[in-house]
PDB file of N, CA and C in Angstrom:
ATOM      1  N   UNK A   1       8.133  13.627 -17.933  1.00  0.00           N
ATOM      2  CA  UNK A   1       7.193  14.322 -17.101  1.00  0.00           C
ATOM      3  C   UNK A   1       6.016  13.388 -16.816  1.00  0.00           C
ATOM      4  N   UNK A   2       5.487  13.212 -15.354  1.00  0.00           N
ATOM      5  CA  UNK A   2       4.571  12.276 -14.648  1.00  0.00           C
ATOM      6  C   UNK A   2       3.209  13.431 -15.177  1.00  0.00           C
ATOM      7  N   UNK A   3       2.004  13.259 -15.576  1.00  0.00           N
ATOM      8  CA  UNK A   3       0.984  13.460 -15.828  1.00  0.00           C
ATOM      9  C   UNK A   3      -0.222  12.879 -15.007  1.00  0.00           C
ATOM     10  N   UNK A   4      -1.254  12.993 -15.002  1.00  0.00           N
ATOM     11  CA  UNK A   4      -2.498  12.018 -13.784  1.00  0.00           C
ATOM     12  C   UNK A   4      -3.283  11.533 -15.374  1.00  0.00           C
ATOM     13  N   UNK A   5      -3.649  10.481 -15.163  1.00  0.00           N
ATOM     14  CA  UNK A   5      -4.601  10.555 -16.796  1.00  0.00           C
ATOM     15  C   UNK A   5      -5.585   9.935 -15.914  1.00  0.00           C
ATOM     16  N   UNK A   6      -6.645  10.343 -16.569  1.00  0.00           N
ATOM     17  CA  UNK A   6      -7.926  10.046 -16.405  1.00  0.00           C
ATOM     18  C   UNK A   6      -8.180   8.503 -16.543  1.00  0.00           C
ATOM     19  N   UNK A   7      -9.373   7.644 -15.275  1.00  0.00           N
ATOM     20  CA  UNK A   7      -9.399   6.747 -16.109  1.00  0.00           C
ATOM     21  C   UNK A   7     -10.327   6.081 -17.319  1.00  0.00           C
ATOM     22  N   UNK A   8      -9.701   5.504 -18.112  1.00  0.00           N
ATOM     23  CA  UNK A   8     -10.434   5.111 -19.467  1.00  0.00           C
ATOM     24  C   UNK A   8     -11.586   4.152 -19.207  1.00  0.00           C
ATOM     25  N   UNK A   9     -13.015   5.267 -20.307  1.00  0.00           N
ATOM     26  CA  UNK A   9     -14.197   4.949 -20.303  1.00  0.00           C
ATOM     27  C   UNK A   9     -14.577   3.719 -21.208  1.00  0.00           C
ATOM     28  N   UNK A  10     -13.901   3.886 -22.200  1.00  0.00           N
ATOM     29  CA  UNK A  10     -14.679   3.622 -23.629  1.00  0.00           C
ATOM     30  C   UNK A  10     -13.590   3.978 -24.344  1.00  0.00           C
ATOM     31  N   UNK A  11     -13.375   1.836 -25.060  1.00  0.00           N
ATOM     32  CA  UNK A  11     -12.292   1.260 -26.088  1.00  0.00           C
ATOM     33  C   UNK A  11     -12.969   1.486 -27.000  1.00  0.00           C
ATOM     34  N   UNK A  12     -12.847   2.222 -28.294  1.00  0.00           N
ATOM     35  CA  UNK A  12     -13.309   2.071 -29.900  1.00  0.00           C
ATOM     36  C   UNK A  12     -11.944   1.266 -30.693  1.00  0.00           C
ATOM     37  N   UNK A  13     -12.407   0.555 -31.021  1.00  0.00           N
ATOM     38  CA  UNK A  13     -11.503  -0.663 -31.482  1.00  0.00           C
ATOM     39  C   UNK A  13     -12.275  -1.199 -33.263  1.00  0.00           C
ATOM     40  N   UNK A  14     -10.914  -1.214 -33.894  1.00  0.00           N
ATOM     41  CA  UNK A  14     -11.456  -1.668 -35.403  1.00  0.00           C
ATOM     42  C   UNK A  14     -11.550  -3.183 -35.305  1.00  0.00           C
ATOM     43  N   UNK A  15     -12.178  -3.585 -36.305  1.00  0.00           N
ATOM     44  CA  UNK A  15     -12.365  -5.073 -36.529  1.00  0.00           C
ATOM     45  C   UNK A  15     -11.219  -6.520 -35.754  1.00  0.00           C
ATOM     46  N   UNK A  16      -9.780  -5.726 -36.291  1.00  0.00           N
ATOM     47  CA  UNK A  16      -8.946  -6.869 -35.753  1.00  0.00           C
ATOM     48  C   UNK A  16      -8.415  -6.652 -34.598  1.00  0.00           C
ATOM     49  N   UNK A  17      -8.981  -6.028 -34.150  1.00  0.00           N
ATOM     50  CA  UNK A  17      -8.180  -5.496 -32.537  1.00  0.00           C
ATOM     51  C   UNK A  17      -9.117  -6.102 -31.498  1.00  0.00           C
ATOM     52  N   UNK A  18     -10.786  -6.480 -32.300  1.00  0.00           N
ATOM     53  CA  UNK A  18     -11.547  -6.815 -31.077  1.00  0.00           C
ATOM     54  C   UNK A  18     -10.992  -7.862 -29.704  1.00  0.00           C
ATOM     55  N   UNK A  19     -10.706  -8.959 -30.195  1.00  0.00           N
ATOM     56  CA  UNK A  19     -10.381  -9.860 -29.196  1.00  0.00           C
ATOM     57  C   UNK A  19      -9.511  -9.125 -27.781  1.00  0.00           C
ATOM     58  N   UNK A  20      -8.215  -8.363 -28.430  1.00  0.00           N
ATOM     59  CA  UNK A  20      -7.762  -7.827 -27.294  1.00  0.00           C
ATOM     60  C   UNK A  20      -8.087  -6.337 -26.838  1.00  0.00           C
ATOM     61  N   UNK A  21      -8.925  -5.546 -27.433  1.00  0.00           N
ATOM     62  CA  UNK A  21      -9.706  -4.767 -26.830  1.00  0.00           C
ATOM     63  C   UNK A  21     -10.878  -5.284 -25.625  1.00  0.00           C
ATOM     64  N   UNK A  22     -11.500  -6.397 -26.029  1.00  0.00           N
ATOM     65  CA  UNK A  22     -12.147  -6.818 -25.130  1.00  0.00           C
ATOM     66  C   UNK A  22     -11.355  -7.550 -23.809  1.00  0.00           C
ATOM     67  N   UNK A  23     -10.442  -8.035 -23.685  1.00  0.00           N
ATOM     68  CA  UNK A  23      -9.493  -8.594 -22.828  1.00  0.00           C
ATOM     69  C   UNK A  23      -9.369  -7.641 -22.352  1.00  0.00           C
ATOM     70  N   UNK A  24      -8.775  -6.354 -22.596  1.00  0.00           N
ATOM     71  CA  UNK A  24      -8.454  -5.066 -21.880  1.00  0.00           C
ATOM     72  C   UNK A  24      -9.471  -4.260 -20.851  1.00  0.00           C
ATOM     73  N   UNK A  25     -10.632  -3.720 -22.208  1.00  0.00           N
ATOM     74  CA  UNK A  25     -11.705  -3.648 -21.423  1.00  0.00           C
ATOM     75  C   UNK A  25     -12.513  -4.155 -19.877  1.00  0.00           C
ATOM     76  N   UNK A  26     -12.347  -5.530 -19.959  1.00  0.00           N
ATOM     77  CA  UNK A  26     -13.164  -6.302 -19.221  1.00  0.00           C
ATOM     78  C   UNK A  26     -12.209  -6.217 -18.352  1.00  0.00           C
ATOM     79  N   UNK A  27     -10.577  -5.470 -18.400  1.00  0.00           N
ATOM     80  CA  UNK A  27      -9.485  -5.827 -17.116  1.00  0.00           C
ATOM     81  C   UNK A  27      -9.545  -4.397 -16.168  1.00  0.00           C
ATOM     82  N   UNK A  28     -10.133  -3.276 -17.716  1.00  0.00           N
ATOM     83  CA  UNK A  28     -10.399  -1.654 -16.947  1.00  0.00           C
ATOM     84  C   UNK A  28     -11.988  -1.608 -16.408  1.00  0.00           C
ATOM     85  N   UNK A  29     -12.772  -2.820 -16.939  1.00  0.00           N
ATOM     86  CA  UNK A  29     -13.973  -2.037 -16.530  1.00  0.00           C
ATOM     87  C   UNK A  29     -14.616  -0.890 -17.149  1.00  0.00           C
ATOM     88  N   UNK A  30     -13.777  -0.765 -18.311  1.00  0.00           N
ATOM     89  CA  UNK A  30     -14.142   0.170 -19.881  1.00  0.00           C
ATOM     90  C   UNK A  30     -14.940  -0.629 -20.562  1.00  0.00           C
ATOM     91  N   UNK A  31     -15.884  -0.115 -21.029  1.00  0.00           N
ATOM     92  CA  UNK A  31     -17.067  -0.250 -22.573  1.00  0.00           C
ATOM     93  C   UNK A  31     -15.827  -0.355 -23.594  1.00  0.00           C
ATOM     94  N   UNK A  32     -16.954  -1.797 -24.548  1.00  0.00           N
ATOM     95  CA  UNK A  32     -15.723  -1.676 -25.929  1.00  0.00           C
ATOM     96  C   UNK A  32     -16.637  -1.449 -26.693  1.00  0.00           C
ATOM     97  N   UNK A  33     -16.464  -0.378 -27.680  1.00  0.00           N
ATOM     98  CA  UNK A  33     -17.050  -0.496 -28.697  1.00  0.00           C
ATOM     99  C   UNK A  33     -16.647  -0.708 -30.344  1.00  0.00           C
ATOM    100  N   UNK A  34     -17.096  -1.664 -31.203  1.00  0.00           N
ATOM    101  CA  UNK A  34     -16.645  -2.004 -32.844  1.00  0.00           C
ATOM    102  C   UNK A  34     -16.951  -1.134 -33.514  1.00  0.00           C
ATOM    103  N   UNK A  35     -15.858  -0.594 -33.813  1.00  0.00           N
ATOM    104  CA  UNK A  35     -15.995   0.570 -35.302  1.00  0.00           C
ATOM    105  C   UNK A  35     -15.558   0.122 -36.637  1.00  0.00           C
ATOM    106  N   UNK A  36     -16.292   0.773 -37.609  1.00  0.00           N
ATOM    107  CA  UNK A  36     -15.995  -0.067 -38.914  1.00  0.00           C
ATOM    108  C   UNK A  36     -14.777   0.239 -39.618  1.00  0.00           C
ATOM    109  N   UNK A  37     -13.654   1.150 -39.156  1.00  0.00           N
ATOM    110  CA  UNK A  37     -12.274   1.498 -39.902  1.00  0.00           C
ATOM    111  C   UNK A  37     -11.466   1.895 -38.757  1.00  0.00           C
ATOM    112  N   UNK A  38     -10.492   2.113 -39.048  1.00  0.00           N
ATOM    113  CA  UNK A  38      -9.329   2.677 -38.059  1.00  0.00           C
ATOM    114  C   UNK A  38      -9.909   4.274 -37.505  1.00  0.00           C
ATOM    115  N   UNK A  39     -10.149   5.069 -38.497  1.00  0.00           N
ATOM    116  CA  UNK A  39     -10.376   6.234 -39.000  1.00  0.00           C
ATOM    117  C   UNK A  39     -11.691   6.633 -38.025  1.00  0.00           C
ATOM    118  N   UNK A  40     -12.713   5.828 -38.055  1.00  0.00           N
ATOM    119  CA  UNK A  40     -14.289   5.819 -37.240  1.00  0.00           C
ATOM    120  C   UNK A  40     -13.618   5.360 -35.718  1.00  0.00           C
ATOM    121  N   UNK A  41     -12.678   4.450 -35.872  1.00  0.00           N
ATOM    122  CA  UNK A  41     -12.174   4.388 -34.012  1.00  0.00           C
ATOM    123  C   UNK A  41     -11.588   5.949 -33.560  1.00  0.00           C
ATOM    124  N   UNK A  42     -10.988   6.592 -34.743  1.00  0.00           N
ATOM    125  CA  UNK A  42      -9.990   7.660 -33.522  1.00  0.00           C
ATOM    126  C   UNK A  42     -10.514   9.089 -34.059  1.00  0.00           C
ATOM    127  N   UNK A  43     -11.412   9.016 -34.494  1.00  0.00           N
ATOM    128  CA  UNK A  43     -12.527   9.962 -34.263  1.00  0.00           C
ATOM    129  C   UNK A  43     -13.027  10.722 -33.217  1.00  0.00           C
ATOM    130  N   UNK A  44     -12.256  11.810 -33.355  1.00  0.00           N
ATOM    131  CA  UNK A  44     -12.912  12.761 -31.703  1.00  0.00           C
ATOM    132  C   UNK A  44     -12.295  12.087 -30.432  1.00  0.00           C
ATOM    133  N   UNK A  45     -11.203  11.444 -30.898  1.00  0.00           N
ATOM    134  CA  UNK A  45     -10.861  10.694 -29.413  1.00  0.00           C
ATOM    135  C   UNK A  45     -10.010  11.589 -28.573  1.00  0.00           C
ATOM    136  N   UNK A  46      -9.564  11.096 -27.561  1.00  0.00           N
ATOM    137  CA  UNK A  46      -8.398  11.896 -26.641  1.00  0.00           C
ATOM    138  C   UNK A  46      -7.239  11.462 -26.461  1.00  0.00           C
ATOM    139  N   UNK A  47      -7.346   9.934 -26.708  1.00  0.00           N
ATOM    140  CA  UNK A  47      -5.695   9.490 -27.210  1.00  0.00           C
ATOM    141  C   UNK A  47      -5.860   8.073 -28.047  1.00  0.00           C
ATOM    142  N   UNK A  48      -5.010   7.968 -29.238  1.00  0.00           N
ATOM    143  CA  UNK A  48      -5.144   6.981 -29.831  1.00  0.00           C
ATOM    144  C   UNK A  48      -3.775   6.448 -29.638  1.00  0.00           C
ATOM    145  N   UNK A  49      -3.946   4.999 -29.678  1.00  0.00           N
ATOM    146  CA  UNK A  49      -2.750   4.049 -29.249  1.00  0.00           C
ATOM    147  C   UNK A  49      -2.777   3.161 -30.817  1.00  0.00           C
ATOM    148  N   UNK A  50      -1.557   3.286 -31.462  1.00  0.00           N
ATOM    149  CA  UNK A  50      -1.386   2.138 -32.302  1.00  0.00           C
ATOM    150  C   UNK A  50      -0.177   1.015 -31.824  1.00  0.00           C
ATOM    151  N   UNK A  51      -0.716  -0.171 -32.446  1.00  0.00           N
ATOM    152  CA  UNK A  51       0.760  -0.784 -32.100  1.00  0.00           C
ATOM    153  C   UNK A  51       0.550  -2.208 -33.461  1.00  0.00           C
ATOM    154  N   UNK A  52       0.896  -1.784 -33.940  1.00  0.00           N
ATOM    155  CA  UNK A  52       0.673  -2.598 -35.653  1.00  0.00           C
ATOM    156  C   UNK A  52       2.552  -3.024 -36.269  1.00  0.00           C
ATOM    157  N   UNK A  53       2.562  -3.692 -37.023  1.00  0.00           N
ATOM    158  CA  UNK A  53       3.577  -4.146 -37.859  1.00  0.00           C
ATOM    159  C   UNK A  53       3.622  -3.682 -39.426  1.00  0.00           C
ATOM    160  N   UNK A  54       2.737  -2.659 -39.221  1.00  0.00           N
ATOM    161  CA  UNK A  54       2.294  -1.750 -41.054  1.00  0.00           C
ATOM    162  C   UNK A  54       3.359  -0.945 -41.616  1.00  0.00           C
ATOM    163  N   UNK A  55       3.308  -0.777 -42.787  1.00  0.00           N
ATOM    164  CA  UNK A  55       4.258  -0.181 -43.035  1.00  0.00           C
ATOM    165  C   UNK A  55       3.525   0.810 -44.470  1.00  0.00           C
ATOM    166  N   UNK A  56       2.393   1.054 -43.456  1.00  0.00           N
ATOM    167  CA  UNK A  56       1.744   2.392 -44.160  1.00  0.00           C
ATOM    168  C   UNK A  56       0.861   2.865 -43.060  1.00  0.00           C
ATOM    169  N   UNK A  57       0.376   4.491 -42.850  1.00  0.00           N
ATOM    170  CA  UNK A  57      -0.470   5.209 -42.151  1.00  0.00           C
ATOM    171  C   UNK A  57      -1.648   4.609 -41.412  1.00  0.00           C
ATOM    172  N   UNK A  58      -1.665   3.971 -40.394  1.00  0.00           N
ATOM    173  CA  UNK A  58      -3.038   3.604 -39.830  1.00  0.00           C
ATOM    174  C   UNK A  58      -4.067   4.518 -39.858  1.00  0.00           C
ATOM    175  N   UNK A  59      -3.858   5.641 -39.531  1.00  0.00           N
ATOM    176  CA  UNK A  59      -5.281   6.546 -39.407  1.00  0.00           C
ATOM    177  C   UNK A  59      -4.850   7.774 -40.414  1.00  0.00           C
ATOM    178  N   UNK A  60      -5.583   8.224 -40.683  1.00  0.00           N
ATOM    179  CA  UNK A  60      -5.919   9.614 -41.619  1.00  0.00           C
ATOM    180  C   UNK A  60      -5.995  10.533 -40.305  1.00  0.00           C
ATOM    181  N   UNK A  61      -4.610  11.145 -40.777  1.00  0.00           N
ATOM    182  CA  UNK A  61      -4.317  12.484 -40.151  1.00  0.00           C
ATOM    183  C   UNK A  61      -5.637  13.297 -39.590  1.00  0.00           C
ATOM    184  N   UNK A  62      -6.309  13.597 -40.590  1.00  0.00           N
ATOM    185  CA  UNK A  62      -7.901  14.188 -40.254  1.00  0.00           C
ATOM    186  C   UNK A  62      -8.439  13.890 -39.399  1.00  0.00           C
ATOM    187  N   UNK A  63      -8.824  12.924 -38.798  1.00  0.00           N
ATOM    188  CA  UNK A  63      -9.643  12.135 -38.196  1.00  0.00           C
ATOM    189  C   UNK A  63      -9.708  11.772 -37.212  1.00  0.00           C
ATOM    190  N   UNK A  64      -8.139  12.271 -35.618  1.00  0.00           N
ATOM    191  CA  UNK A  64      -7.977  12.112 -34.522  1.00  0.00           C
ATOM    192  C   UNK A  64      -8.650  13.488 -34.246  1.00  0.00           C
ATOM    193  N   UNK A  65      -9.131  13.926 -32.989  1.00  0.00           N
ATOM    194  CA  UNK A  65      -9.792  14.605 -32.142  1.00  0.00           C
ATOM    195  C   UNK A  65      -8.965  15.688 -32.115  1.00  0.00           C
ATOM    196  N   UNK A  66      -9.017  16.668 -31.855  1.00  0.00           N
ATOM    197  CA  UNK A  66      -8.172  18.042 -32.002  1.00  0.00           C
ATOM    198  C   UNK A  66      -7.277  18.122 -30.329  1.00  0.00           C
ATOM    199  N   UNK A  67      -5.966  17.835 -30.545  1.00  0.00           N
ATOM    200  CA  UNK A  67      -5.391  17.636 -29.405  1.00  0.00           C
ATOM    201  C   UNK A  67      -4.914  16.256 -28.716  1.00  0.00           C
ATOM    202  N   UNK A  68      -5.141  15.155 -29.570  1.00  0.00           N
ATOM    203  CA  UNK A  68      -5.148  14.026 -29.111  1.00  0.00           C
ATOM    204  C   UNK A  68      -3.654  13.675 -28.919  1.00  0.00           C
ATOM    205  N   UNK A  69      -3.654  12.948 -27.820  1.00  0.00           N
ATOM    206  CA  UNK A  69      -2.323  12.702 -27.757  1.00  0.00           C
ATOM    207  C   UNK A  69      -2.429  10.914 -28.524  1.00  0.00           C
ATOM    208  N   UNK A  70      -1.316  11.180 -29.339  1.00  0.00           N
ATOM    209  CA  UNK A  70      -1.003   9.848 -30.228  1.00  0.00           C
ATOM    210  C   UNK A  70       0.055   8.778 -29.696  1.00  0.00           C
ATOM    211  N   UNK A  71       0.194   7.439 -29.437  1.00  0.00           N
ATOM    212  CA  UNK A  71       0.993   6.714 -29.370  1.00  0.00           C
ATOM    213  C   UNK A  71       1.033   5.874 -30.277  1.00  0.00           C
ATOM    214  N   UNK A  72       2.571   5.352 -30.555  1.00  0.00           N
ATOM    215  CA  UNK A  72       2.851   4.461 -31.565  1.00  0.00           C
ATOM    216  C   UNK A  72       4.041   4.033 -31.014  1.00  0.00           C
ATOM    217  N   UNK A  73       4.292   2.611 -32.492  1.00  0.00           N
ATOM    218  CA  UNK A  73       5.413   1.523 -31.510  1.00  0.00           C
ATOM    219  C   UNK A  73       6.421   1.735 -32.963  1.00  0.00           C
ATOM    220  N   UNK A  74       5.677   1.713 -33.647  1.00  0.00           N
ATOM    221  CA  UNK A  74       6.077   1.428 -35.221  1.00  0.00           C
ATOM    222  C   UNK A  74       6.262   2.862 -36.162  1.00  0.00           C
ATOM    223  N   UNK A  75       7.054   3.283 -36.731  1.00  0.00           N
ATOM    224  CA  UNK A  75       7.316   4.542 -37.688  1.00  0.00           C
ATOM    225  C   UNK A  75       6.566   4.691 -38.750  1.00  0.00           C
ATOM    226  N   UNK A  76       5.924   3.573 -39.453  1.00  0.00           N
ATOM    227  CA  UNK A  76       5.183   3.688 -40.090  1.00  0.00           C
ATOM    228  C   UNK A  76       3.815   3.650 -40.130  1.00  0.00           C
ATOM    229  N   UNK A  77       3.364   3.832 -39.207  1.00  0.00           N
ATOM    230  CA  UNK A  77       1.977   4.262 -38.276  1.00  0.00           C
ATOM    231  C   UNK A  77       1.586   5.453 -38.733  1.00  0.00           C
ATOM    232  N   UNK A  78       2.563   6.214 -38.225  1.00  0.00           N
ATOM    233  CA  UNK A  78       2.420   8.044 -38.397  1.00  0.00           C
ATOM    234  C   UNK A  78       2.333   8.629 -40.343  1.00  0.00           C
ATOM    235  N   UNK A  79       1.513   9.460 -39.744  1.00  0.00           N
ATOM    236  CA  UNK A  79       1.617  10.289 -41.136  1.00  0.00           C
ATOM    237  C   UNK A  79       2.060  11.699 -40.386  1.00  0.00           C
ATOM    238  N   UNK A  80       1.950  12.779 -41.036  1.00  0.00           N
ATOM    239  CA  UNK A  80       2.767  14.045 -40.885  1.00  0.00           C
ATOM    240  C   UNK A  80       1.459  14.449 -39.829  1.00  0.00           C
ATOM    241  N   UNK A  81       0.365  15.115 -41.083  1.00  0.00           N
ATOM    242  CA  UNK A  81      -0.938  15.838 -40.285  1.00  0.00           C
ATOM    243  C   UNK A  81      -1.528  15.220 -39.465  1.00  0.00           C
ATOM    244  N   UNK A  82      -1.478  13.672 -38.522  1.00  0.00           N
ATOM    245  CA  UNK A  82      -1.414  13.310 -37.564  1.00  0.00           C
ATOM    246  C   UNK A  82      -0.677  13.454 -36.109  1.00  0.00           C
ATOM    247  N   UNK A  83       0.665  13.468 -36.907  1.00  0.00           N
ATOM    248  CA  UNK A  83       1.605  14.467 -35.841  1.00  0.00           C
ATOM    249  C   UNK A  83       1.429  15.723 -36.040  1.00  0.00           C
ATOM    250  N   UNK A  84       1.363  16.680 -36.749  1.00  0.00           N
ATOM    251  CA  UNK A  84       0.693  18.062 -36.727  1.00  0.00           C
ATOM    252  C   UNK A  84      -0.237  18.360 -35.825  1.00  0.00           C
ATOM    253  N   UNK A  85      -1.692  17.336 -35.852  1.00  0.00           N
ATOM    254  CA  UNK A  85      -2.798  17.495 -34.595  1.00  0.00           C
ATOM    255  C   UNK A  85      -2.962  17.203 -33.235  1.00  0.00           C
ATOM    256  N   UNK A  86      -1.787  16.330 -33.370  1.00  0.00           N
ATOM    257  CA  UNK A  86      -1.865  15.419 -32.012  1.00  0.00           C
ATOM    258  C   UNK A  86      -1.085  16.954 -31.288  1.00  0.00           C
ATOM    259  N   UNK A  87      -1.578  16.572 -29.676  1.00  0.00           N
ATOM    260  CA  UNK A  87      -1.263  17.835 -28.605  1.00  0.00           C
ATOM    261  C   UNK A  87       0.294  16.668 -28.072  1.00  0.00           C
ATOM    262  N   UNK A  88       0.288  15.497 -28.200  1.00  0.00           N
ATOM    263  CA  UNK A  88       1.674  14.867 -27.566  1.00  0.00           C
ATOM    264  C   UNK A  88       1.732  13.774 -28.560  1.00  0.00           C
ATOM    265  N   UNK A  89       3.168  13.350 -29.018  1.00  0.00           N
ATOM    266  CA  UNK A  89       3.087  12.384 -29.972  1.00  0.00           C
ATOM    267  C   UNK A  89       4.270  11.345 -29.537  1.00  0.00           C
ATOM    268  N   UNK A  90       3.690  10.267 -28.602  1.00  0.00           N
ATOM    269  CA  UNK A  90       4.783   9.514 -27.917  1.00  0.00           C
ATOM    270  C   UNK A  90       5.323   7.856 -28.793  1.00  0.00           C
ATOM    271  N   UNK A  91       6.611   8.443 -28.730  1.00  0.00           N
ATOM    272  CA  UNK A  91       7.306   7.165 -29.452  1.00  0.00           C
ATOM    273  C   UNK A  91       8.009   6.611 -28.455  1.00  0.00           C
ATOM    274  N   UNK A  92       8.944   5.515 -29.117  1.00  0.00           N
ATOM    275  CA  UNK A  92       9.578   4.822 -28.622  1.00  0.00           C
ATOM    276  C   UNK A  92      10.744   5.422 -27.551  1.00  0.00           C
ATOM    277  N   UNK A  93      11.341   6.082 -28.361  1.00  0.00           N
ATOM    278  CA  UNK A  93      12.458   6.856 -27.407  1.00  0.00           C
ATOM    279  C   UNK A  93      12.910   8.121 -28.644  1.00  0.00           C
ATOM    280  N   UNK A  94      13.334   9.091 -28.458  1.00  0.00           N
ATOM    281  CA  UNK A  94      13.803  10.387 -29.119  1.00  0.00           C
ATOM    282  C   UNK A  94      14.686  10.259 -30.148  1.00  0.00           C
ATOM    283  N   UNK A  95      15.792   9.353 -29.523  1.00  0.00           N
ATOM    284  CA  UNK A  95      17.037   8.954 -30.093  1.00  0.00           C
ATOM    285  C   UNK A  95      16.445   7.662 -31.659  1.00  0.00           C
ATOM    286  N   UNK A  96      15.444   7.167 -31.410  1.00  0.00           N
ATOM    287  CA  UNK A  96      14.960   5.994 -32.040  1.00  0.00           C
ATOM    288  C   UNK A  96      14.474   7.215 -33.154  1.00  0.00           C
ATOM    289  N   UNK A  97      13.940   8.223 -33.112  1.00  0.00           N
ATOM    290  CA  UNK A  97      13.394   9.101 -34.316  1.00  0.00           C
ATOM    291  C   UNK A  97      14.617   9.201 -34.923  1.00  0.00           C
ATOM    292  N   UNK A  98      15.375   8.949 -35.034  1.00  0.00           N
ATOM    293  CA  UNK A  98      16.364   9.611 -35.689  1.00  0.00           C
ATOM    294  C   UNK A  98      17.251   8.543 -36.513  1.00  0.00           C
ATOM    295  N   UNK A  99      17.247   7.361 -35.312  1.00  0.00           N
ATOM    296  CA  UNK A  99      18.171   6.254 -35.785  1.00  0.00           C
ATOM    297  C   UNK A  99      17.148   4.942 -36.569  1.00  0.00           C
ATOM    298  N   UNK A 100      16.222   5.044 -35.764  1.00  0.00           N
ATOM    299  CA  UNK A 100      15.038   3.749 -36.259  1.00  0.00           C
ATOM    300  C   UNK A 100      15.181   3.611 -37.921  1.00  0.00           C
ATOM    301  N   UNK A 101      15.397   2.135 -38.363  1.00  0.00           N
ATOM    302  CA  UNK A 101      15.544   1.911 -39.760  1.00  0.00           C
ATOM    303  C   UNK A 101      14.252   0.965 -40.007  1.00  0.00           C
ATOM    304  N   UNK A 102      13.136   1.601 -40.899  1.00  0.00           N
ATOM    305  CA  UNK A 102      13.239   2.650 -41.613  1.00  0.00           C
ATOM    306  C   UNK A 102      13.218   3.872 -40.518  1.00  0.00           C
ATOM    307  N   UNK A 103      12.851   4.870 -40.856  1.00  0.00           N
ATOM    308  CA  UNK A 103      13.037   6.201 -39.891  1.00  0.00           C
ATOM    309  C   UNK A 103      11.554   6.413 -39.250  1.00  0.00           C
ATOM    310  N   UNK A 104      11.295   7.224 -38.379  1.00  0.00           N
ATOM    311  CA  UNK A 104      10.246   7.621 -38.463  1.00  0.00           C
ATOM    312  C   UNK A 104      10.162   9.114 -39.256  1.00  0.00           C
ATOM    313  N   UNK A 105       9.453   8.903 -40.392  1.00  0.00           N
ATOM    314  CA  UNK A 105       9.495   9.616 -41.647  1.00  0.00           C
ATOM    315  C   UNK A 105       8.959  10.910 -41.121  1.00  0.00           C
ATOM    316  N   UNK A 106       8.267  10.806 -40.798  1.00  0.00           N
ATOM    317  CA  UNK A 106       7.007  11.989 -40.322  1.00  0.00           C
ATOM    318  C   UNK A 106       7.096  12.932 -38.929  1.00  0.00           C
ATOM    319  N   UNK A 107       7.588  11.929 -37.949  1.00  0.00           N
ATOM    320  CA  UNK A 107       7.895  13.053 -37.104  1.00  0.00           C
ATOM    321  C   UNK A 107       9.541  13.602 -37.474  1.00  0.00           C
ATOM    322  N   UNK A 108      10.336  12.790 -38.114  1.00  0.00           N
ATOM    323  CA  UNK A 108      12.078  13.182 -38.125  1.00  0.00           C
ATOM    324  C   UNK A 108      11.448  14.317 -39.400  1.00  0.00           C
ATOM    325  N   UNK A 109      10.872  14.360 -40.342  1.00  0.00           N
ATOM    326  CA  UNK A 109      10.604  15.605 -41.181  1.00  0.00           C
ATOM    327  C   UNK A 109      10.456  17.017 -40.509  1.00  0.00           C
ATOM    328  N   UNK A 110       9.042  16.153 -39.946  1.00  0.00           N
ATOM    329  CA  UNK A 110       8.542  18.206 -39.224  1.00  0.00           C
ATOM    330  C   UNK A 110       9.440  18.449 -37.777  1.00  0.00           C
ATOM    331  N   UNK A 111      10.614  17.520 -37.600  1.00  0.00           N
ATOM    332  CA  UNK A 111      11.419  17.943 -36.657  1.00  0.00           C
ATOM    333  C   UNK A 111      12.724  18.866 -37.519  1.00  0.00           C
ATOM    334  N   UNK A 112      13.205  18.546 -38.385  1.00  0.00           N
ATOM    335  CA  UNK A 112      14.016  18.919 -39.366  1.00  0.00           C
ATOM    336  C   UNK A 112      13.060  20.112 -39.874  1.00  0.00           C
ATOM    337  N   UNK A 113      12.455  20.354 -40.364  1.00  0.00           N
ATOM    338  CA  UNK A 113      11.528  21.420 -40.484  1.00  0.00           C
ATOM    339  C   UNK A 113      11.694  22.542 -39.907  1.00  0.00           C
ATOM    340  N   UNK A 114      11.456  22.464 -38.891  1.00  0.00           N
ATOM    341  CA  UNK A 114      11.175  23.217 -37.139  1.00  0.00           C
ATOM    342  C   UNK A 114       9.609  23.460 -37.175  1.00  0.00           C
ATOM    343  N   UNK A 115       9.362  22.732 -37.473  1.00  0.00           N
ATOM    344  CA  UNK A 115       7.354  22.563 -37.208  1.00  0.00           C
ATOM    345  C   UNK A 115       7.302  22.209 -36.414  1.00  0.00           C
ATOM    346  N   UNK A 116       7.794  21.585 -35.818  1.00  0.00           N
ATOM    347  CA  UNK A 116       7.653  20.248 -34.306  1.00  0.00           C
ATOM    348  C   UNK A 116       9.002  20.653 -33.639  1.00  0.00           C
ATOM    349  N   UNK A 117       8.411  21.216 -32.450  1.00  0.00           N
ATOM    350  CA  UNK A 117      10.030  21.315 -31.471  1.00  0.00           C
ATOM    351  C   UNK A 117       9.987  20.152 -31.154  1.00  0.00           C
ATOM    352  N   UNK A 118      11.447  19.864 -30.710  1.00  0.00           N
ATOM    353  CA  UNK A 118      11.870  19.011 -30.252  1.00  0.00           C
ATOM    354  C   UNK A 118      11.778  18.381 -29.187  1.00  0.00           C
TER     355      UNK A 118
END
């Protein structure tokens, strides 16, 4: 489904992301601003984008904006109550929740669940 998104005001970016937050910024004509944790970037936001090689939770579930739509590249990004809050939680592809090794733990749970339609 095609959506209109708004365009983006204002990058909050943690410590190691500055360099290419600012590259981005300066390409949208968006404000960047340095926050001191992952957690203080996606704070009250409206969509948080990860794209990391971690293989633990970038942000505390708590701490995205009520409704935020979440993107990620990586399965181990996500925690559960992150996908719980988020209003859209876009991965790679559908089929990849299921097959991706390791898995994506967190959304293939609360899909198995039936917390999270499908």
């Amino acid at each position: 489904m095609l959506e209109r998104v708004p365009p983006i005001a204002r990058l909050l970016q943690q410590p190691l992301a500055s360099e290419f937050c600012a590259f981005i910024g300066q390409r949208l004509g968006a404000e960047t601003v340095n926050c001191a944790s992952n957690d203080e970037a996606v704070e009250g936001t409206d969509v948080a984008v990860m794209a990391t090689s971690t293989r633990d939770p970038v942000i505390n579930g708590h701490t995205g904006g009520p409704g935020c739509t979440v993107i990620s590249n990586t399965p181990e990004e996500l925690d559960q109550q992150t996908v719980r809050k988020a209003s859209k939680t876009v991965v790679t592809s559908a089929e990849d929740v299921e097959t991706h090794v390791p898995a994506w733990q967190a959304v293939y749970d609360l899909l198995h669940s039936g917390e999270l339609p499908p």
